[in-house]
C-alpha atoms as a PDB file:
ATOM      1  CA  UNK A   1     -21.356  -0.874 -23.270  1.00  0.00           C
ATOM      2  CA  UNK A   2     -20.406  -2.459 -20.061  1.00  0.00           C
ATOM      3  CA  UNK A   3     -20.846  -1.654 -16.424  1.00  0.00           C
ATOM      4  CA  UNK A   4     -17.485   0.142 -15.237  1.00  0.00           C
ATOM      5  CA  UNK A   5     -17.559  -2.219 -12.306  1.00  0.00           C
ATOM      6  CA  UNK A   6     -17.483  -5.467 -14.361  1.00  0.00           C
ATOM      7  CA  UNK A   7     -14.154  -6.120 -16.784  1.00  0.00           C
ATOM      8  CA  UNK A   8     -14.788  -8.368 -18.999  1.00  0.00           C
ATOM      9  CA  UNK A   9     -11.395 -11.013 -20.006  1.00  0.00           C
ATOM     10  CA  UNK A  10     -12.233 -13.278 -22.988  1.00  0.00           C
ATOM     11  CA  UNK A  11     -16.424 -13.671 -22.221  1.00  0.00           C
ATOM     12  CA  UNK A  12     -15.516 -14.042 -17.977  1.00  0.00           C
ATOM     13  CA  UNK A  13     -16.061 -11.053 -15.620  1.00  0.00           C
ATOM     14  CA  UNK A  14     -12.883 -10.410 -13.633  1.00  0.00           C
ATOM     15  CA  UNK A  15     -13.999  -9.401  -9.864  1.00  0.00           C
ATOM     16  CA  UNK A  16     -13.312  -5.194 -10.054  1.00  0.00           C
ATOM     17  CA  UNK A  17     -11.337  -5.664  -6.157  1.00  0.00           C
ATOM     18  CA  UNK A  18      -8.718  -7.932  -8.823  1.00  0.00           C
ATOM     19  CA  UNK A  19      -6.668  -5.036  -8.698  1.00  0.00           C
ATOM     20  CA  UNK A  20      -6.245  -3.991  -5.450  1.00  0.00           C
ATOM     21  CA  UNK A  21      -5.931  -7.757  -4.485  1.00  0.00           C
ATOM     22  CA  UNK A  22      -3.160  -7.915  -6.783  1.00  0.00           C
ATOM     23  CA  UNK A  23      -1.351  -4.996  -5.036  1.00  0.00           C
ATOM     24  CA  UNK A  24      -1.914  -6.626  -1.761  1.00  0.00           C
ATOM     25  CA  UNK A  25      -0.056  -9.676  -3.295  1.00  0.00           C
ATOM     26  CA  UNK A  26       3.079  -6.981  -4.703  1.00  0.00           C
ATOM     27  CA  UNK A  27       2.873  -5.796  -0.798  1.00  0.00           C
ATOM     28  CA  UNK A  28       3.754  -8.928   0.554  1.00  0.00           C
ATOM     29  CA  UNK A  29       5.900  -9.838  -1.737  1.00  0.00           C
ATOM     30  CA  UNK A  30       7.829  -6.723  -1.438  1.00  0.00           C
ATOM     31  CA  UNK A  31       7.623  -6.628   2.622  1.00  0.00           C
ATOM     32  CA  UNK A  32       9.761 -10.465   2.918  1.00  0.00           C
ATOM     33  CA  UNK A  33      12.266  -9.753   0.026  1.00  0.00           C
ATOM     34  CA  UNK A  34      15.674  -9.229   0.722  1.00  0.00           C
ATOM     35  CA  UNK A  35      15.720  -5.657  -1.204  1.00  0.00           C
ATOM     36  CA  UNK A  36      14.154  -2.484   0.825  1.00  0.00           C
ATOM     37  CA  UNK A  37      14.383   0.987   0.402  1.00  0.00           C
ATOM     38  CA  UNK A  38      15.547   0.117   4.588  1.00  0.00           C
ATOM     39  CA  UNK A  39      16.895  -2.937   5.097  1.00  0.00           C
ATOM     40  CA  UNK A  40      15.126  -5.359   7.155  1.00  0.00           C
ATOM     41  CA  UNK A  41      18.172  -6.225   9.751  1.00  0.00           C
ATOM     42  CA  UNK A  42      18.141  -2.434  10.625  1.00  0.00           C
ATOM     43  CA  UNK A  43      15.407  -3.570  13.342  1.00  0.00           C
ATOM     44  CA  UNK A  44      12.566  -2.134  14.061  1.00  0.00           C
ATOM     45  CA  UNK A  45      13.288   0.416  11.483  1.00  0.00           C
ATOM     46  CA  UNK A  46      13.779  -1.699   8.566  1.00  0.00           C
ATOM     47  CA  UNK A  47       9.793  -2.686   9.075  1.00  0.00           C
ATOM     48  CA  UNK A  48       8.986   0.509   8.900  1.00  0.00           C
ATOM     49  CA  UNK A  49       8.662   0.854   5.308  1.00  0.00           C
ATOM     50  CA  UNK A  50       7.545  -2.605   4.940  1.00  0.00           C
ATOM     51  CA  UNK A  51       4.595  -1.876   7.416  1.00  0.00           C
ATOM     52  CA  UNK A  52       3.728   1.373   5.171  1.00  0.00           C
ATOM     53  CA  UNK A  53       3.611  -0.490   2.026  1.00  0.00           C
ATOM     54  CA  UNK A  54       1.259  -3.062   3.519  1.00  0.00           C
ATOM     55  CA  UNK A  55      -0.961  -0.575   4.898  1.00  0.00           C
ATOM     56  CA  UNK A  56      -1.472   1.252   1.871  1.00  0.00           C
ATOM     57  CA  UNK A  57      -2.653  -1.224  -0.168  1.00  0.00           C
ATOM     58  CA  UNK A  58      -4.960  -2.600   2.613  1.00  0.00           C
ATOM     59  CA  UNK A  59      -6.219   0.800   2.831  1.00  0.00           C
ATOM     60  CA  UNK A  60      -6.449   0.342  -1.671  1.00  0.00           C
ATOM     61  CA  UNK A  61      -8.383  -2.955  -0.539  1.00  0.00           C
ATOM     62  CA  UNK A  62     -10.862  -1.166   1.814  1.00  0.00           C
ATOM     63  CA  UNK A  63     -11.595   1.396  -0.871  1.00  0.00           C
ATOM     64  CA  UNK A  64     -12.351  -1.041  -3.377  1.00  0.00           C
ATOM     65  CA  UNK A  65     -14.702  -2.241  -1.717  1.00  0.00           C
ATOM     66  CA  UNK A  66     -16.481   0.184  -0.161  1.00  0.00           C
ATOM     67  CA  UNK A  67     -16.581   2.031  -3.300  1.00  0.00           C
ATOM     68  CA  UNK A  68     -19.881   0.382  -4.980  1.00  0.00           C
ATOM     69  CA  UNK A  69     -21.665   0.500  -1.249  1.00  0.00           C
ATOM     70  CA  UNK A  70     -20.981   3.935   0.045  1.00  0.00           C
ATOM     71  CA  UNK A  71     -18.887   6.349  -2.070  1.00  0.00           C
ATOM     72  CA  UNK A  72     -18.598   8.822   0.160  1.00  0.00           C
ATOM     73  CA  UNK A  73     -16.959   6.812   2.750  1.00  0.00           C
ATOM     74  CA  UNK A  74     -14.789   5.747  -0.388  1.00  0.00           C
ATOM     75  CA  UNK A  75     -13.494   9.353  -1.271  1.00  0.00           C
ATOM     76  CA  UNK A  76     -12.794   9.557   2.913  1.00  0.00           C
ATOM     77  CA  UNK A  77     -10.370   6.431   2.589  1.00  0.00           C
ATOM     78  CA  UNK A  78      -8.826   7.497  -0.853  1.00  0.00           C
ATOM     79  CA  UNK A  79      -8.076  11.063   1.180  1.00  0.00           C
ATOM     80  CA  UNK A  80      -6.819   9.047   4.138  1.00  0.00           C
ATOM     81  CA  UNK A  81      -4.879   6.847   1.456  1.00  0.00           C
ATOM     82  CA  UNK A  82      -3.127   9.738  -0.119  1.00  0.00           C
ATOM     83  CA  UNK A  83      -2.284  11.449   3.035  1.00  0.00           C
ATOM     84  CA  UNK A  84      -0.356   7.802   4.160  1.00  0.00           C
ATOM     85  CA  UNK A  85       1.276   7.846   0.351  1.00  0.00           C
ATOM     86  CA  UNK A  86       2.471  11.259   0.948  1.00  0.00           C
ATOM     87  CA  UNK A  87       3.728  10.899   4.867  1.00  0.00           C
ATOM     88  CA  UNK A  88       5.391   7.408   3.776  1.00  0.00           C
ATOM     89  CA  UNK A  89       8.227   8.935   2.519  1.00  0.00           C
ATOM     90  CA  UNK A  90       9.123  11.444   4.980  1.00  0.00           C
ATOM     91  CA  UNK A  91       9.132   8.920   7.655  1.00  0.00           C
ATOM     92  CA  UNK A  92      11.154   6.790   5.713  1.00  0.00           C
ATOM     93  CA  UNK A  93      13.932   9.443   5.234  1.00  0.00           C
ATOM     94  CA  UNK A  94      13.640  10.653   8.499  1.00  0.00           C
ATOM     95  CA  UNK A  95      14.301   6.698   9.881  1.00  0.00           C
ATOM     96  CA  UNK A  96      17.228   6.667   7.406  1.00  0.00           C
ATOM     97  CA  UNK A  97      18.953   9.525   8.862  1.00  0.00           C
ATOM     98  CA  UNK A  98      18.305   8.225  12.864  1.00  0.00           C
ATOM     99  CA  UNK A  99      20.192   5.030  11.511  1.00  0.00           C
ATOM    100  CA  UNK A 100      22.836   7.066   9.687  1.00  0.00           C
ATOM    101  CA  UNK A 101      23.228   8.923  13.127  1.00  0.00           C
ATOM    102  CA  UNK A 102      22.882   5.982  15.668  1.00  0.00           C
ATOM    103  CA  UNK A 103      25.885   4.299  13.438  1.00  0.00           C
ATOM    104  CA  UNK A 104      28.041   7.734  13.277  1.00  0.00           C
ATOM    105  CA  UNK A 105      27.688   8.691  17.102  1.00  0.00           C
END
């Protein structure tokens, strides 16, 4: 039975922070394509959402690893985590109107 901190991938171990570096990467990517939920000319608030995505999954990244170390101070950032998913949103909306308003009056 293995360790549920080690994968294993044909006979190598895959580091267990592969996943969260791998949404780090998606981040990125996401936060200098063209497509947004806000566009990126809208500025500032077209980096609004692009900022929220990158945080999240450097706050996924900070979890990772401070899950095998302290894992109490890992369920604090997976709370903190979830409360930034669940905000993200809502501030995007709310930016969304403010532009819809700044460009009707």
């Amino acid at each position: 039975m293995t360790n549920k901190t080690e994968i294993l991938s044909r006979g190598k171990s895959v580091s267990p922070h592969a996943g969260a570096w791998l949404w780090i990467a998606i981040a990125v990517l996401y936060s200098i394509a063209p497509l947004d939920f806000i566009p990126d000319v809208i500025t500032p608030y077209g980096w609004v959402d692009d900022i929220l995505v990158v945080a999240i999954s450097i706050i996924n990244l900070v979890q990772s690893y401070l899950m095998p170390k302290n894992e109490a101070l890992a369920k604090m950032v997976k709370r903190i985590k979830w409360i930034v998913i669940g905000f993200a949103p809502l501030v995007v909306i709310a930016l969304a109107v403010v532009v819809v308003c700044e460009k009707l009056f």
